[in-house]
C-alpha atoms as a PDB file:
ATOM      1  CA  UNK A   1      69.542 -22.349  95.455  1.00  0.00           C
ATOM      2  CA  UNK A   2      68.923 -21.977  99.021  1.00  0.00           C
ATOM      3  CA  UNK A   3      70.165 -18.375  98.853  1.00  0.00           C
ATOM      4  CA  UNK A   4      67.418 -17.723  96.046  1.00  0.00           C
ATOM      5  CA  UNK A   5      65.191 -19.616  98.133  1.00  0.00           C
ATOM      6  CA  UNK A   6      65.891 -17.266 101.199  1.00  0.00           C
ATOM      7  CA  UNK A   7      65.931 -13.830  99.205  1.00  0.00           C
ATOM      8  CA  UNK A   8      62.236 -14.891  97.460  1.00  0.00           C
ATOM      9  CA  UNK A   9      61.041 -15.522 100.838  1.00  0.00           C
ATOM     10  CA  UNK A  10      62.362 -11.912 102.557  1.00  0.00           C
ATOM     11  CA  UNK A  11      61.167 -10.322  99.437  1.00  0.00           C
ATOM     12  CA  UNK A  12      57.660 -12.001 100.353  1.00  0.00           C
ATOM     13  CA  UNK A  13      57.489 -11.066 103.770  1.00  0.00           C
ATOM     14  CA  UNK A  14      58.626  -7.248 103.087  1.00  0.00           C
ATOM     15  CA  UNK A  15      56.102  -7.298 100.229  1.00  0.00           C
ATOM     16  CA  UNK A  16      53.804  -8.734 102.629  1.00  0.00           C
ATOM     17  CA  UNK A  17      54.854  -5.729 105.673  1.00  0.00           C
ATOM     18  CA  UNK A  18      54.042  -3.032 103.089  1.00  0.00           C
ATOM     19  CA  UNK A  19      50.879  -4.533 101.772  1.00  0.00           C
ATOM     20  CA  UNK A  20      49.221  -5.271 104.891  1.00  0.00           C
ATOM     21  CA  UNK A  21      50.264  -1.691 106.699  1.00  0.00           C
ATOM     22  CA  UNK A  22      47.165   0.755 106.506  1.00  0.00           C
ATOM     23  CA  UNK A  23      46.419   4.538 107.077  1.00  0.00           C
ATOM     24  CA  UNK A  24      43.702   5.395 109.607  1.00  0.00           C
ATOM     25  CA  UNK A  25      40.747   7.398 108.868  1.00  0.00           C
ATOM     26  CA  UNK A  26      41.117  10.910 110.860  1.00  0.00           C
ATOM     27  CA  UNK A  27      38.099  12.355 109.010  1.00  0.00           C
ATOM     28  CA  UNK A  28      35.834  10.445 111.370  1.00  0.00           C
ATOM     29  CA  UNK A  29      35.163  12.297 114.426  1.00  0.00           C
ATOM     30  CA  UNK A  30      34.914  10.153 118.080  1.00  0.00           C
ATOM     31  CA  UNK A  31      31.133   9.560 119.234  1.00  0.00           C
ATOM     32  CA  UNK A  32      31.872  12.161 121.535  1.00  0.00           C
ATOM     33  CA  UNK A  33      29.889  14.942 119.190  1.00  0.00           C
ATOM     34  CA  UNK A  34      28.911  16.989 121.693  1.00  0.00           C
ATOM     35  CA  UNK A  35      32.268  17.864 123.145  1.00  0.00           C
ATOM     36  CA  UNK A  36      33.448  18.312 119.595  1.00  0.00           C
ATOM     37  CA  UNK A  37      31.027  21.273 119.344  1.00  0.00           C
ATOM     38  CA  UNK A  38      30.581  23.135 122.726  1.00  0.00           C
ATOM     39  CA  UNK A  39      31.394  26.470 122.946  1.00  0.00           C
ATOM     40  CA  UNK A  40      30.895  30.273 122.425  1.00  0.00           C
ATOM     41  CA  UNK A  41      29.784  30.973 119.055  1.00  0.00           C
ATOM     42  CA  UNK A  42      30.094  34.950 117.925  1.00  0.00           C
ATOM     43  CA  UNK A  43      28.527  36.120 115.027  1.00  0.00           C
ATOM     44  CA  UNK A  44      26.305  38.277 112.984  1.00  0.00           C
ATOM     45  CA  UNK A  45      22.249  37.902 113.777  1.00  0.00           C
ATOM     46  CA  UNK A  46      20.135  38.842 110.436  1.00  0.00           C
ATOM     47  CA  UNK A  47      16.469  38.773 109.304  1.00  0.00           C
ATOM     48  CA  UNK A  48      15.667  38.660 105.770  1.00  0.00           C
ATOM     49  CA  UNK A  49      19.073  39.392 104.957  1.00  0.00           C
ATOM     50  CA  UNK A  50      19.132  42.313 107.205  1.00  0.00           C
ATOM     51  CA  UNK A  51      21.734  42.613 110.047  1.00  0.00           C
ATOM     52  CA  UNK A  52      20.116  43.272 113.151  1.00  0.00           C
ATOM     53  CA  UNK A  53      22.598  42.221 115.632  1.00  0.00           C
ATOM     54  CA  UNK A  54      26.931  42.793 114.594  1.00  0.00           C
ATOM     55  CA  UNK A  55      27.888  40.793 117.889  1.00  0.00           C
ATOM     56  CA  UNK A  56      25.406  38.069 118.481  1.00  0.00           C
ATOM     57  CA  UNK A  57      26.672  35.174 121.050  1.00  0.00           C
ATOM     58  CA  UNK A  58      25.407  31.460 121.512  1.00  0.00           C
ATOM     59  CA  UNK A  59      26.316  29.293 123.488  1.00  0.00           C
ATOM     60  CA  UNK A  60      26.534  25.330 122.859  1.00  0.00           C
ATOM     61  CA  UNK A  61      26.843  23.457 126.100  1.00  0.00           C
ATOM     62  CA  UNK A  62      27.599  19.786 126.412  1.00  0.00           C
ATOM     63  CA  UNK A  63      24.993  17.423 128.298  1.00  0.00           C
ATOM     64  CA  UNK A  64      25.796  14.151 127.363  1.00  0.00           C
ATOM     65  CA  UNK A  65      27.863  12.833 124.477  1.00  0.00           C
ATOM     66  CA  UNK A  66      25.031  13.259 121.919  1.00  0.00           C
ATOM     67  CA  UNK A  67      23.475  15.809 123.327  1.00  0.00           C
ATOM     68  CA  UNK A  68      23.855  20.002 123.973  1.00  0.00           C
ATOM     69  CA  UNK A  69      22.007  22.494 125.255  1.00  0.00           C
ATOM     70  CA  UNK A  70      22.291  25.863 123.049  1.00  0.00           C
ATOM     71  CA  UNK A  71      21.702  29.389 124.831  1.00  0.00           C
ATOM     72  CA  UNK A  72      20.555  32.123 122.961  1.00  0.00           C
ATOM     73  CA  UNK A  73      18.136  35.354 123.156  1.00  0.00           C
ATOM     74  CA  UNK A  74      15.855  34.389 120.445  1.00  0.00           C
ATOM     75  CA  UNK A  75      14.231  31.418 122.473  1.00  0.00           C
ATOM     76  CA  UNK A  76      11.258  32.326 124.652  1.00  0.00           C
ATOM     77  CA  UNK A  77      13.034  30.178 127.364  1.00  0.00           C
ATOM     78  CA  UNK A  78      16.336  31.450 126.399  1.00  0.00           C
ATOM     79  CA  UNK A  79      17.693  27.761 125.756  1.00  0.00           C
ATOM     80  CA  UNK A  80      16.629  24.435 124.016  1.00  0.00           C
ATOM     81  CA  UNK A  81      18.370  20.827 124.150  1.00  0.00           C
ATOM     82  CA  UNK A  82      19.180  19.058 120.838  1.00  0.00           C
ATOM     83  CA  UNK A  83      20.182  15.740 119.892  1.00  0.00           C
ATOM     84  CA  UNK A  84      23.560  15.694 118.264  1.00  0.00           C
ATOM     85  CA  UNK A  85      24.119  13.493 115.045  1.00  0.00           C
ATOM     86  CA  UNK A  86      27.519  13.514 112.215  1.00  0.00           C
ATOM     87  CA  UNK A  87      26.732  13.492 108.905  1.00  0.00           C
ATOM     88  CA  UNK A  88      28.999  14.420 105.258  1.00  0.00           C
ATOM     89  CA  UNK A  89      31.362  16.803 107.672  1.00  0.00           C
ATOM     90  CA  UNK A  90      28.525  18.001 109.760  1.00  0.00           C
ATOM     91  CA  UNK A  91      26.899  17.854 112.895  1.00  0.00           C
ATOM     92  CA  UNK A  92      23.307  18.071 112.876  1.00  0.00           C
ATOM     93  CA  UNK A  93      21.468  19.535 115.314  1.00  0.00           C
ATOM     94  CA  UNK A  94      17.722  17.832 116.160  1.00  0.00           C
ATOM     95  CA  UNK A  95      14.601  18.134 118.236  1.00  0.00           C
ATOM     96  CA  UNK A  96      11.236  17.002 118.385  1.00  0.00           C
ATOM     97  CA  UNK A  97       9.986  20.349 119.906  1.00  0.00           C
ATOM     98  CA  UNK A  98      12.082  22.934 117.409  1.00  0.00           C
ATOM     99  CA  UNK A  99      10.836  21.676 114.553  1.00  0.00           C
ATOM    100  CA  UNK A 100      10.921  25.108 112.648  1.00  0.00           C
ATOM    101  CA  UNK A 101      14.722  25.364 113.326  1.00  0.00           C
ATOM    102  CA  UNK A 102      17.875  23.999 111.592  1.00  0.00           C
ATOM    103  CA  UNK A 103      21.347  24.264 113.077  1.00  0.00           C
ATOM    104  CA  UNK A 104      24.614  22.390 111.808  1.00  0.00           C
ATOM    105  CA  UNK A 105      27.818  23.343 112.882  1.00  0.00           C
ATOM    106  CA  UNK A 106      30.543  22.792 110.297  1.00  0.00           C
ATOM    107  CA  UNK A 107      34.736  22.566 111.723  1.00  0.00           C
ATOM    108  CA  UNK A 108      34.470  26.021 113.853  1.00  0.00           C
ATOM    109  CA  UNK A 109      30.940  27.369 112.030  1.00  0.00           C
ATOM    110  CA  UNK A 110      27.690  27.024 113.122  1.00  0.00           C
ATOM    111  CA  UNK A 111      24.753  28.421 111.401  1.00  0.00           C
ATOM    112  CA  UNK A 112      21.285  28.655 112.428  1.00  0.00           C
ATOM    113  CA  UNK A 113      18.163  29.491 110.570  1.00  0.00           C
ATOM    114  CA  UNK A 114      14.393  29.630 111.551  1.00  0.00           C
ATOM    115  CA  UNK A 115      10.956  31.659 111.261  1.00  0.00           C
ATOM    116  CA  UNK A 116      10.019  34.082 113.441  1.00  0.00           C
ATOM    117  CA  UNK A 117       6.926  34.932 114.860  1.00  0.00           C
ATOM    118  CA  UNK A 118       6.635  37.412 112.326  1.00  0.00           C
ATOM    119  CA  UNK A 119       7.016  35.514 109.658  1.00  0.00           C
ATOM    120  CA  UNK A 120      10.286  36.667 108.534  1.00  0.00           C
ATOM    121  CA  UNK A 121      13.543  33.961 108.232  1.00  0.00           C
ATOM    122  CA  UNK A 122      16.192  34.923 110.766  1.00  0.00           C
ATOM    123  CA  UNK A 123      19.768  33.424 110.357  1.00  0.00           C
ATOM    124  CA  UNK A 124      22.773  33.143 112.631  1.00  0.00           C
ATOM    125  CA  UNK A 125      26.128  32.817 111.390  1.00  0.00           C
ATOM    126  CA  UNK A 126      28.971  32.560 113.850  1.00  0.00           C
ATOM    127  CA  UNK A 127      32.219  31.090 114.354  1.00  0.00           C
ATOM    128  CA  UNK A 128      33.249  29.582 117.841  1.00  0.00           C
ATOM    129  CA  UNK A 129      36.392  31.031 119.820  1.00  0.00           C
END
């Protein structure tokens, strides 16, 4: 009996070991988004479907850990700062003075889309080295 009593109880506590053991969630990135992001991103420049640069560059530089600074040609200044939020597998790219632009970047992708002064819709799509 106490041998039966003994087993049941190391039964229990490996049932218990196993039960209680849990995987960790890797598909949540750190609150570091920024660093998760910076970098050079290459790509093809197009408006209205039409590529008009083969080679395009922009760069996404850290600030803080929510927040970047993104270089590229097609801003008057040549550079804008963005808040940084994660959402569904993306980062999301904000700003209360771009309103008429949308960037996410996606793993290695970023892709950025906004109206021009002429009126026409002028995408990036790169991928970051």
């Amino acid at each position: 009996m106490k041998t039966m009593k003994y087993l049941s109880m190391l039964f229990m506590m490996m049932a218990m070991t196993i039960c209680m053991t849990s995987c960790s969630d890797d598909d949540d990135p750190t609150s570091d988004y920024a660093s998760a992001i910076s970098g050079v991103y290459t790509g093809k420049l197009t408006v209205n479907g039409s590529v008009i640069e083969d080679a395009y560059v922009v760069r996404v530089e850290k600030i803080s850990s929510t927040v970047v600074c993104v270089r590229a040609a097609f801003y008057s200044n040549g550079e804008e700062n963005y808040n940084i939020t994660y959402q569904n597998g993306q980062y999301i790219f904000e700003s209360e003075s771009s309103v008429n632009i949308t960037i996410t970047v996606t793993g290695k992708a970023i892709n950025i889309s906004f109206l021009n002064k002429d009126g026409s819709i002028t995408n990036f799509n790169g991928v970051r080295d």
